[in-house]
Protein backbone atom coordinates (compact mmCIF):
# COMPACT_ATOMS: atom_id res chain seq x y z
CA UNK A 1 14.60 -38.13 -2.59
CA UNK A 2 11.58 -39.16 -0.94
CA UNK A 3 7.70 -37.64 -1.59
CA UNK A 4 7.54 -37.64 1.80
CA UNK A 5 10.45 -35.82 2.46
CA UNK A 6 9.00 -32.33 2.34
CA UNK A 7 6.46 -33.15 4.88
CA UNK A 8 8.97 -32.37 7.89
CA UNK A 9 8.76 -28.09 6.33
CA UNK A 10 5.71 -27.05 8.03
CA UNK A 11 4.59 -24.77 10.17
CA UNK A 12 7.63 -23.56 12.63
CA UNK A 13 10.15 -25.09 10.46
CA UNK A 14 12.82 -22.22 9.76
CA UNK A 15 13.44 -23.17 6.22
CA UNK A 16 11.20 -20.06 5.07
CA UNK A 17 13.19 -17.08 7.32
CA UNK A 18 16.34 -19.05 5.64
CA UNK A 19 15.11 -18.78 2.14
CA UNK A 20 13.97 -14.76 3.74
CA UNK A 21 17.41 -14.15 4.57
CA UNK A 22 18.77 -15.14 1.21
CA UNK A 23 16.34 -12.75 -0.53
CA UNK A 24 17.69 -9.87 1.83
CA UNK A 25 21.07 -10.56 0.59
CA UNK A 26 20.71 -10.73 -2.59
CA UNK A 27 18.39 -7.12 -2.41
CA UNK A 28 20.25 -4.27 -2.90
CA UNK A 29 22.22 -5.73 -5.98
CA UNK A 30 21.09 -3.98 -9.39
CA UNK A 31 21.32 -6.73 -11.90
CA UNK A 32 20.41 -6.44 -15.17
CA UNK A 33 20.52 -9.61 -18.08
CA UNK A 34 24.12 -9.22 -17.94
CA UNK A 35 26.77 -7.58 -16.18
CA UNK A 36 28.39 -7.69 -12.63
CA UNK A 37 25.40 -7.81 -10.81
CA UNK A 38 24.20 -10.87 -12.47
CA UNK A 39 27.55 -12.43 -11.36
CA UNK A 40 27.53 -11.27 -7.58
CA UNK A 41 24.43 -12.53 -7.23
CA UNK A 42 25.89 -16.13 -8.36
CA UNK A 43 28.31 -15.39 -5.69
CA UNK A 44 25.46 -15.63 -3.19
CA UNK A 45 23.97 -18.35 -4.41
CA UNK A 46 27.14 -20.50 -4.80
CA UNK A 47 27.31 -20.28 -0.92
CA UNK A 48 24.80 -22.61 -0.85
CA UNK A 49 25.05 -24.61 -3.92
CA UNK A 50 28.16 -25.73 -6.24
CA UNK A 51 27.59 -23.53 -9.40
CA UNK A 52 28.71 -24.35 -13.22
CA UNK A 53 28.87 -20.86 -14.56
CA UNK A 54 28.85 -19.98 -18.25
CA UNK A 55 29.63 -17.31 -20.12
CA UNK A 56 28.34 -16.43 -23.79
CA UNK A 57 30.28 -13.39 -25.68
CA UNK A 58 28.70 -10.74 -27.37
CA UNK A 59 27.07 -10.81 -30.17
CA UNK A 60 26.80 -15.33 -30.05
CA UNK A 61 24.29 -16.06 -32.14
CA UNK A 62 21.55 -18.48 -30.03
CA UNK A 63 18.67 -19.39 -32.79
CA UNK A 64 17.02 -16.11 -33.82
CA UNK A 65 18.48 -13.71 -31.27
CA UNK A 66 21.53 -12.38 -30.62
CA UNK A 67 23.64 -12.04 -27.11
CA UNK A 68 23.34 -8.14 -26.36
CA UNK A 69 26.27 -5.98 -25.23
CA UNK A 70 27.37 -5.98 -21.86
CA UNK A 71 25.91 -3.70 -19.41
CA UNK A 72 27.06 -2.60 -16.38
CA UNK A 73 26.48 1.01 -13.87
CA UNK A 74 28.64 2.26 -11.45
CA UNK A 75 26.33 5.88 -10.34
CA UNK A 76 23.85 7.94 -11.70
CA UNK A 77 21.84 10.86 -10.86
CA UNK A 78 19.73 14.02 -11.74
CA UNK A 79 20.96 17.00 -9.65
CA UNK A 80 20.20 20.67 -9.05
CA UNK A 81 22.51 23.67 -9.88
CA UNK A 82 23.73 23.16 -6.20
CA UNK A 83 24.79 19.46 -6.71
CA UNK A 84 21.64 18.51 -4.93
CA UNK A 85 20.79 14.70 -5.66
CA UNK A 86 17.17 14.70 -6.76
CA UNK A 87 16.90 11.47 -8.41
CA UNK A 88 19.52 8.80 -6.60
CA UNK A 89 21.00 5.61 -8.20
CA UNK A 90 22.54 4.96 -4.67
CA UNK A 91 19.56 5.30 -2.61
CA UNK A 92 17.57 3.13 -5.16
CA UNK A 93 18.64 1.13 -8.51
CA UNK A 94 15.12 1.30 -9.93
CA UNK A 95 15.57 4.86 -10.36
CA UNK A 96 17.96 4.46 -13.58
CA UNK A 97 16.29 2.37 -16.43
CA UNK A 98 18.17 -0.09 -17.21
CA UNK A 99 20.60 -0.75 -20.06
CA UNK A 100 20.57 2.76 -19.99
CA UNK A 101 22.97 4.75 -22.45
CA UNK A 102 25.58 7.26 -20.74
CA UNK A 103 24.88 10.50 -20.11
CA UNK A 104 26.74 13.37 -18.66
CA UNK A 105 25.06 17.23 -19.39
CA UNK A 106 23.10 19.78 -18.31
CA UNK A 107 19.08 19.75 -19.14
CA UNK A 108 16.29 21.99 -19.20
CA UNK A 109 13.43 20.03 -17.57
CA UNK A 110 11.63 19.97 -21.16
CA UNK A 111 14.74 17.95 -22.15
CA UNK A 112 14.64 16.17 -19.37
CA UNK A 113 11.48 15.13 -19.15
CA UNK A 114 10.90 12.57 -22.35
CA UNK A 115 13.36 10.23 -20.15
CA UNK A 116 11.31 10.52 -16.97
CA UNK A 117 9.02 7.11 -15.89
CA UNK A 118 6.49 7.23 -12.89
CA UNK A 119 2.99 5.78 -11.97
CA UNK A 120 0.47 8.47 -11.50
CA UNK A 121 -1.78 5.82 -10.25
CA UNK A 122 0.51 4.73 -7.57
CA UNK A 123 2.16 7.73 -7.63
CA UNK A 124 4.79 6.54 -4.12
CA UNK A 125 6.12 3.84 -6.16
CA UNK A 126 8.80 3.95 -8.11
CA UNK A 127 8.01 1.45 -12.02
CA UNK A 128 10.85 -0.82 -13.60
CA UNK A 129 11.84 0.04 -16.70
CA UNK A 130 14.41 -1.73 -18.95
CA UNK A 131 15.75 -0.46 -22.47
CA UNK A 132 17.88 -3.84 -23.71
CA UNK A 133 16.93 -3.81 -27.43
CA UNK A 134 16.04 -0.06 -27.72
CA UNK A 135 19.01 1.61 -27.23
CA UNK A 136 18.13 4.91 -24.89
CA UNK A 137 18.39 6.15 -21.04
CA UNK A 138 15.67 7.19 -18.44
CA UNK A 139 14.60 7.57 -14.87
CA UNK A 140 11.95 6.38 -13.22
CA UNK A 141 10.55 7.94 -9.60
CA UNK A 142 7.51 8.16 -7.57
CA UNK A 143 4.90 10.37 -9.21
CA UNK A 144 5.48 13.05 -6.27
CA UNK A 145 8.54 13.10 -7.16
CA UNK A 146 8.25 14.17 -10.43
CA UNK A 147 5.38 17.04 -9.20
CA UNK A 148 8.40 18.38 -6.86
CA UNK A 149 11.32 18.13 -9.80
CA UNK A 150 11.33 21.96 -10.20
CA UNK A 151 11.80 23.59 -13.48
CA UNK A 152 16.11 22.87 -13.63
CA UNK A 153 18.37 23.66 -15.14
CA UNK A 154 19.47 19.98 -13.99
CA UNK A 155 22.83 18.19 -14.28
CA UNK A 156 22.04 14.73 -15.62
CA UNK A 157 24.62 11.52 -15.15
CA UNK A 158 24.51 7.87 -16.24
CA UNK A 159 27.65 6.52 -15.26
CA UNK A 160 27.15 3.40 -17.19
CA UNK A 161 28.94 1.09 -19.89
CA UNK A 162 27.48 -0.96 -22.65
CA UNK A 163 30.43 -2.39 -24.57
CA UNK A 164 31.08 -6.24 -25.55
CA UNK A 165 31.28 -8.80 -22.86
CA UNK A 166 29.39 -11.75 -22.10
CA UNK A 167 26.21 -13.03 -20.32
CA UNK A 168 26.03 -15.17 -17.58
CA UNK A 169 24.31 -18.49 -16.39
CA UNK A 170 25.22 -20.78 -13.98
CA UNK A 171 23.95 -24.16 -13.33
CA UNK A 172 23.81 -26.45 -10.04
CA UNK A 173 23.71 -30.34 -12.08
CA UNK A 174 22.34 -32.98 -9.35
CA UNK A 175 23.29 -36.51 -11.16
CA UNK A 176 20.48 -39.02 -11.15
CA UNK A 177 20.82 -42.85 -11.46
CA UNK A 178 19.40 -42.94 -15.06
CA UNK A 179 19.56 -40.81 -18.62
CA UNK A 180 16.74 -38.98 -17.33
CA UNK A 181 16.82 -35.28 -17.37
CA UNK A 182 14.72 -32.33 -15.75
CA UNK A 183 14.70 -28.72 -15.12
CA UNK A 184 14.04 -26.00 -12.95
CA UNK A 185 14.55 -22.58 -14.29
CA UNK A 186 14.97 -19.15 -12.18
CA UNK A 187 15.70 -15.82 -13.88
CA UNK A 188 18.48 -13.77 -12.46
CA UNK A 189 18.10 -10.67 -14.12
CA UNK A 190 16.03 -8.37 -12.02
CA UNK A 191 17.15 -5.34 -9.58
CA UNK A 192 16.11 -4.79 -6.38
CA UNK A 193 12.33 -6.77 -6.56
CA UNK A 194 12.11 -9.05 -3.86
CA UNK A 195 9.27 -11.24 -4.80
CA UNK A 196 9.55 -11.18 -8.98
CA UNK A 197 13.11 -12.99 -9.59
CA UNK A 198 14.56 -13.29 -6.37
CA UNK A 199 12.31 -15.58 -4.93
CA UNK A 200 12.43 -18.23 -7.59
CA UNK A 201 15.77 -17.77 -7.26
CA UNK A 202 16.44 -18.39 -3.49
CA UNK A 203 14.02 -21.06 -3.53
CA UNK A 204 15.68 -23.16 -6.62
CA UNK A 205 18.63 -22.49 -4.71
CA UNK A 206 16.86 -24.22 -1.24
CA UNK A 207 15.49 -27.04 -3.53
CA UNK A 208 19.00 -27.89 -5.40
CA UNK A 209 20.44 -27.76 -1.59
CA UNK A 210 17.69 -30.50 -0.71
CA UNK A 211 18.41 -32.76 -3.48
CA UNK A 212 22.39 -32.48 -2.96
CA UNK A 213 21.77 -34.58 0.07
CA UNK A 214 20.79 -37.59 -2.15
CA UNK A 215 20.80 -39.30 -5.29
CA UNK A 216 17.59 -38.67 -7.55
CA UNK A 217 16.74 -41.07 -10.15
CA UNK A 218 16.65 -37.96 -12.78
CA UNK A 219 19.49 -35.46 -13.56
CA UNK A 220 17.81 -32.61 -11.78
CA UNK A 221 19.62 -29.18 -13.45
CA UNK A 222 18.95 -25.80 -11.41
CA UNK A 223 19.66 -23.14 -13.96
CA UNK A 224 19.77 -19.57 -13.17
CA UNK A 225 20.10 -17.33 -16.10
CA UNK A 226 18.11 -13.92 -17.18
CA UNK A 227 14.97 -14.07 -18.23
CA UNK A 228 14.03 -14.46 -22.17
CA UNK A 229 17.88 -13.81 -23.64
CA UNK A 230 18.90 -16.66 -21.22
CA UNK A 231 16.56 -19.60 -21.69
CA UNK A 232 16.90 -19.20 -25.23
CA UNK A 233 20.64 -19.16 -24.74
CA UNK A 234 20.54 -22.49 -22.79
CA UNK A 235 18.55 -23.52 -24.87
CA UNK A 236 21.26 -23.24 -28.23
CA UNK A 237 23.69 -24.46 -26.07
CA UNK A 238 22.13 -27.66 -24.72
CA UNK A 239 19.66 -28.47 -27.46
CA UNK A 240 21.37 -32.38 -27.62
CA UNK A 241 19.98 -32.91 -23.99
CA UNK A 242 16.42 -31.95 -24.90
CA UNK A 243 15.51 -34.94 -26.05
CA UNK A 244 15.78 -36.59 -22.51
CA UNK A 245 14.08 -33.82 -20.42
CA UNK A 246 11.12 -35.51 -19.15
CA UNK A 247 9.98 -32.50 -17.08
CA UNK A 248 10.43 -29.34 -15.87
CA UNK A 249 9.74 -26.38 -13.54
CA UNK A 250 10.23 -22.46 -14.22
CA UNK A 251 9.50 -20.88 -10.47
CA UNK A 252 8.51 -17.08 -10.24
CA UNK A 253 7.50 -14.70 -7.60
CA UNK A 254 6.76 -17.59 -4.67
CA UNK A 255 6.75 -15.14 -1.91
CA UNK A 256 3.27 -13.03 -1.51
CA UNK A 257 0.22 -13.78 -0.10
CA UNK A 258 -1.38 -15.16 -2.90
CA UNK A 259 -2.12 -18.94 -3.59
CA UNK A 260 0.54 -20.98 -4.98
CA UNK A 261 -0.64 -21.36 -8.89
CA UNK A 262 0.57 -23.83 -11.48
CA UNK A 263 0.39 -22.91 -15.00
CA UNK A 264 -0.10 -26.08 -17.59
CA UNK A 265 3.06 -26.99 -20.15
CA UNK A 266 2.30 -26.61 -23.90
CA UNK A 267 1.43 -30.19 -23.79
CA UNK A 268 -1.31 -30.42 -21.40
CA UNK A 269 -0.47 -33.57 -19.68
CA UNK A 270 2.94 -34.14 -19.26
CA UNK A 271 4.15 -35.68 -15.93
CA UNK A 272 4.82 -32.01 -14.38
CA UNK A 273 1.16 -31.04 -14.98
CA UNK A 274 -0.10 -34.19 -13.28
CA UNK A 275 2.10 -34.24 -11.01
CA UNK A 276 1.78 -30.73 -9.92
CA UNK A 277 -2.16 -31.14 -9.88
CA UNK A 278 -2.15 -33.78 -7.78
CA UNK A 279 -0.08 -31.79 -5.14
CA UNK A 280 -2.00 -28.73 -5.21
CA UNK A 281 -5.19 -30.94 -4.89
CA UNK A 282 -3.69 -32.32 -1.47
CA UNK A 283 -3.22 -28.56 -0.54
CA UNK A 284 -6.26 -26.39 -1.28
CA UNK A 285 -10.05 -27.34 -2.23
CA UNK A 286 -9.60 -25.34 -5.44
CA UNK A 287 -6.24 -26.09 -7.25
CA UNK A 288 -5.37 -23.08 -8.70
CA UNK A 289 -4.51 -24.18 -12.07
CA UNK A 290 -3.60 -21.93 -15.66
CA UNK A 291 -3.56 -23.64 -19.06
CA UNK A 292 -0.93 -22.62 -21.01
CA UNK A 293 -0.27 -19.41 -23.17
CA UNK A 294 2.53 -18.11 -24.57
CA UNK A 295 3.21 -15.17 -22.38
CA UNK A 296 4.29 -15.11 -18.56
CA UNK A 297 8.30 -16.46 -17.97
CA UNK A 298 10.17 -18.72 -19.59
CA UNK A 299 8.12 -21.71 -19.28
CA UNK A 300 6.86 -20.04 -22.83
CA UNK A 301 10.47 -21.04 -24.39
CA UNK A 302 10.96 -24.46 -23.11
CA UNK A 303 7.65 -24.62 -24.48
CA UNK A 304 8.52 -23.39 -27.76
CA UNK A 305 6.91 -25.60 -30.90
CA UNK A 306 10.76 -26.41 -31.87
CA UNK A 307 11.23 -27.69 -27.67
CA UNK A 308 7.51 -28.57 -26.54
CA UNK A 309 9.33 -29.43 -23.35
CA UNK A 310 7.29 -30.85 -20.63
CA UNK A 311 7.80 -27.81 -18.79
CA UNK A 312 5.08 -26.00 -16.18
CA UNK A 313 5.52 -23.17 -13.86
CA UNK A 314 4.84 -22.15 -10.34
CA UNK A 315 4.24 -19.06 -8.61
CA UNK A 316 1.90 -17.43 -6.34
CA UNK A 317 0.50 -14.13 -7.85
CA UNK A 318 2.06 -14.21 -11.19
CA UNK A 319 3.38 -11.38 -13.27
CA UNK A 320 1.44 -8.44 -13.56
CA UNK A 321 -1.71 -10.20 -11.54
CA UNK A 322 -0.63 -8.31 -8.26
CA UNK A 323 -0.41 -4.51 -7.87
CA UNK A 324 3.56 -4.37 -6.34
CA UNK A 325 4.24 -6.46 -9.77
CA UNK A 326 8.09 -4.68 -11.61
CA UNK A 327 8.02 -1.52 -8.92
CA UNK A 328 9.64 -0.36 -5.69
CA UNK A 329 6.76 -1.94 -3.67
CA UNK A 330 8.28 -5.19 -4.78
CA UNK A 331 10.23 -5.10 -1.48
CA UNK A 332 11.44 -7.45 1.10
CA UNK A 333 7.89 -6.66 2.94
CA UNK A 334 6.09 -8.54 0.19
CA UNK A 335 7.93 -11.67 0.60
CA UNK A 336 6.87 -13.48 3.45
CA UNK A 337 8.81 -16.55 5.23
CA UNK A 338 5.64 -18.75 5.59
CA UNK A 339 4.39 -18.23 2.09
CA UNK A 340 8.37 -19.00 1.10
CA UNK A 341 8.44 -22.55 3.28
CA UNK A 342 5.18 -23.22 2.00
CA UNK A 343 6.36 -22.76 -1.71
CA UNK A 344 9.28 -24.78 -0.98
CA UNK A 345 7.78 -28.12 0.66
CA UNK A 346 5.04 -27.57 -2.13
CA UNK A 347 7.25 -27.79 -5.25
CA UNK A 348 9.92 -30.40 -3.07
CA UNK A 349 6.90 -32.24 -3.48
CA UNK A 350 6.24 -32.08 -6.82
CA UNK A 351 9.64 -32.67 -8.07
CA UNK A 352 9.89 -35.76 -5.65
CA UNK A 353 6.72 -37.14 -7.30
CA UNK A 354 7.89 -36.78 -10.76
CA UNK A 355 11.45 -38.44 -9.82
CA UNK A 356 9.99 -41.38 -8.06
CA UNK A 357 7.09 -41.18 -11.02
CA UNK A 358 7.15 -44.85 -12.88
CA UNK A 359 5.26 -47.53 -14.29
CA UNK A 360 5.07 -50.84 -12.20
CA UNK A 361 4.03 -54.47 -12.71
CA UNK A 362 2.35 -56.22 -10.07
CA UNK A 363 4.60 -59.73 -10.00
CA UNK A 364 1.76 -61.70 -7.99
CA UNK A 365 -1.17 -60.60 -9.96
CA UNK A 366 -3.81 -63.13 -9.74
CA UNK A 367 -5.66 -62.39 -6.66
CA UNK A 368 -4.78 -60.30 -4.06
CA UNK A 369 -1.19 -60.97 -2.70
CA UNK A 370 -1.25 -61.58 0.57
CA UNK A 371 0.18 -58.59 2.73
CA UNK A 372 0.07 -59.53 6.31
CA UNK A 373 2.89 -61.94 5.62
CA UNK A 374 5.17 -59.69 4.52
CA UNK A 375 4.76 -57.10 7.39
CA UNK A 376 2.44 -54.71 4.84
CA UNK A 377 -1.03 -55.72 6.45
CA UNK A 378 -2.10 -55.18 9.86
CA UNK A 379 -3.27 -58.83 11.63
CA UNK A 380 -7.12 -58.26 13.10
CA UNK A 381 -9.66 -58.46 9.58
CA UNK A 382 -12.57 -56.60 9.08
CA UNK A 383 -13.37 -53.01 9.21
CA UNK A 384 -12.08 -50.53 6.63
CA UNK A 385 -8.03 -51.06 5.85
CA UNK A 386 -6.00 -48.23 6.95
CA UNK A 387 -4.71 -45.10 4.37
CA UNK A 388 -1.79 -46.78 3.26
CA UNK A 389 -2.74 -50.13 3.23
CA UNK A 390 -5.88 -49.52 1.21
CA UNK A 391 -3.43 -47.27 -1.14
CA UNK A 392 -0.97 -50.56 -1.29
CA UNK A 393 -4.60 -52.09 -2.59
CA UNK A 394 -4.84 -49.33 -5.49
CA UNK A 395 -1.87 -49.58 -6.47
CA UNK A 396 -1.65 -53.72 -6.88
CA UNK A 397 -4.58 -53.59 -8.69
CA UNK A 398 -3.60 -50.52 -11.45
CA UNK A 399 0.11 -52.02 -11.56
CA UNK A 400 -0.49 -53.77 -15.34
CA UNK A 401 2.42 -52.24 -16.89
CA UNK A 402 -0.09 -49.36 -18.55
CA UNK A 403 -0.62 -46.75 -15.29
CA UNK A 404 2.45 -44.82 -13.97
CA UNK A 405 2.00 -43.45 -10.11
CA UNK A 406 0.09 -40.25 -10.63
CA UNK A 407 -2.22 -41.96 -12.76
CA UNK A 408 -2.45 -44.36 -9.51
CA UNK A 409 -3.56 -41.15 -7.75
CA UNK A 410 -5.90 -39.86 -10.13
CA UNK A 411 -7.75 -42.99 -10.24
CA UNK A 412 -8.11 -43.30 -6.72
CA UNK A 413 -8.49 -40.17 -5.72
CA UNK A 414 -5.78 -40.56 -2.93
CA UNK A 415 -3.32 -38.08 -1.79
CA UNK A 416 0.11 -38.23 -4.07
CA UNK A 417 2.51 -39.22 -1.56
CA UNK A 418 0.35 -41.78 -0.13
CA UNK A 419 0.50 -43.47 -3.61
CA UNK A 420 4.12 -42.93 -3.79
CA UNK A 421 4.58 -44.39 -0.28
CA UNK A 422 2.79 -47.46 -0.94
CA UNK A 423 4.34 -48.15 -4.14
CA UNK A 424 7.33 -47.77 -2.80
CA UNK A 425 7.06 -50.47 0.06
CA UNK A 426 5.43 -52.74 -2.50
CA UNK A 427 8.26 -52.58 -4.53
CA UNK A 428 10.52 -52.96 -1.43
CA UNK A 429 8.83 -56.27 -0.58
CA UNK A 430 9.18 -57.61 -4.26
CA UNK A 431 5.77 -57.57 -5.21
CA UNK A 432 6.58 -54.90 -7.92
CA UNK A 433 8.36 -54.27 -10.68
CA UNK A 434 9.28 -50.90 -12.45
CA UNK A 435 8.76 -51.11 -16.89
């Protein structure tokens, strides 16, 4: 896995309608944090990646939580006395809350109503609602909706099950050629939202297809679990390999229009943070950049004081900073291929810079080496050297055993990959050595 790699997805590359067409799959299935949903989806994504799935009973203890019942829906509905479909699980799975109890009676609409969610301020679109810890049940429709509802009587059904099971994560492992370990974390748990979940998770999937073609230096592990309940789970289960995670990725909504963001680890510094701000630097004028706080995804429980894992996150608009954020308007509209290719080669990046990411000794140090002789300098003098050679310059000179590669960059103010590329050819031609 080169830096460079990643340059080859731009504009007219159909890596982005790919990623698209994944997402449109993987649409119409309601998933919750557990249940069959969850597990079709896996089914999707293991067409394109091997997949090492787990699955954690009921009631498993994972530090201070607890692995929740087992949810799963087959229909549900609020009708009129004629049988009428009002409210429709089939037409749209946001409609039932989920982890919602069953129910089978008829309601007045005062009874009724209590369980009734909508958004008077967006009153077409339809909110997501979830009820995992809080046992209950509810609907949620477009505002309109709920102004047409008529006064009932209404026959109310949740055909649903909550009863012991198991949840689900998979992971796709990509060996490495060291001990090394890093992460890239999608949730799976979300219904039909196009951009929130499903993006992260199409694109991990893209990226983990990517680095299948080669041989990392790091143990790259795509995992794709539900969001909270499942990071903490992998977490329990996998807490020996902590110690040699040397960076990380969580990727959210990575479809809309927005700019691609990168939020900070707990630690400030780490190797993804650098690494990521040196990419986004090469991309806009402005990196859009967030320092950490513990709210968002689940960058917040790699992050966790008992983990402080070097673990950032990416997304575009992030969650609840755009108005289709957990609704109906979260559709396959939002997501567009561009902004998906663009995420892709963007965060390919990244990851590429942190694998190649080490720190070199220059093995002819005093003086300049001489390049031309080894096919690394061009053969007229004078004038200003070109990019790369006057990167190979930058990076002889900061190769004293103390500067790692995106240091390289931030000192000389050069673009990432450039640095990456020179070092690389250096290192080639034996004038460098990796500490």
């Amino acid at each position: 896995m080169k830096v460079d790699d990643f340059g080859q997805y731009s504009e007219g590359h159909p890596i982005g309608q790919e990623i698209h067409d994944l997402i449109r799959e993987m649409y119409p299935i309601c998933r919750s944090i557990t249940g069959e949903g969850v597990r079709r989806t896996l089914d999707i994504v293991e067409r394109w990646i091997p997949l090492r799935r787990h699955e954690v009973p009921s009631g498993t203890r994972v530090f201070d939580w607890e692995v929740p019942r087992e949810w799963n829906i087959r229909d549900a509905f609020v009708a009129d006395a004629s049988g009428r479909r009002l409210i429709d699980f089939r037409a749209q799975n946001l409609h039932v809350v989920s982890y919602s109890l069953p129910v089978d009676r008829m309601m007045s609409r005062a009874e009724l109503e209590p369980h009734l969610y909508t958004m008077p301020d967006r009153p077409d679109w339809i909110p997501y609602r979830t009820s995992y810890y809080d046992e209950g049940w509810g609907f949620c429709l477009a505002h309109r909706d709920l102004q047409k509802l008529g006064d009932g009587p209404f026959h109310v059904r949740i055909d649903s099950e909550l009863a012991p099971g198991s949840l689900t994560y998979a992971e796709c492992v990509v060996p490495g050629t060291t001990q090394g370990q890093a992460i890239v974390f999608a949730h799976s748990c979300h219904p039909s939202m196009a951009n929130d979940s499903l993006s992260g998770v199409a694109i991990a999937a893209a990226l983990a297809r990517e680095l299948l073609r080669g041989r990392p230096r790091l143990t790259w592990r795509f995992i794709f679990a539900p969001a909270t309940i499942g990071s903490i789970t992998w977490l329990s289960r996998n807490e020996e390999l902590t110690g040699s995670v040397q960076a990380g990725l969580v990727l959210g909504p990575l479809g809309d229009a927005g700019d691609l963001t990168y939020k900070r680890s707990r630690r400030g510094n780490s190797v993804t943070d650098r690494a990521a701000l040196q990419v986004l630097r090469g991309l806009q004028a402005s990196p859009h950049i967030e320092a950490f706080e513990p709210y968002g995804y689940d960058e917040r429980q790699f992050c966790s004081p008992g983990f402080n894992l070097p673990v950032g996150r990416f997304t575009r608009s992030a969650n609840g900073k755009y108005p289709q954020y957990h609704t109906s308007a979260d559709d396959l509209s939002l997501v567009l291929p561009d902004k998906l290719r663009d995420s892709f080669a963007a965060i390919g990046t990244t990851m590429a810079a942190i694998d190649f990411n080490r720190t070199f000794v220059n093995l002819s140090p005093k003086g300049e080496p001489q390049l031309g002789k080894r096919g690394l300098y061009g053969a007229i003098g004078g004038g200003s050297p070109e990019r790369l050679q006057y990167a190979m310059l930058w990076v002889l000179n900061l190769a004293d055993g103390t500067n790692d590669v995106v240091e390289m960059a931030e000192r000389s103010s050069l673009d990432l990959q450039l640095i990456c590329r020179a070092a690389e050819l250096l290192e080639q031609s034996g004038l460098l050595k990796a500490v």
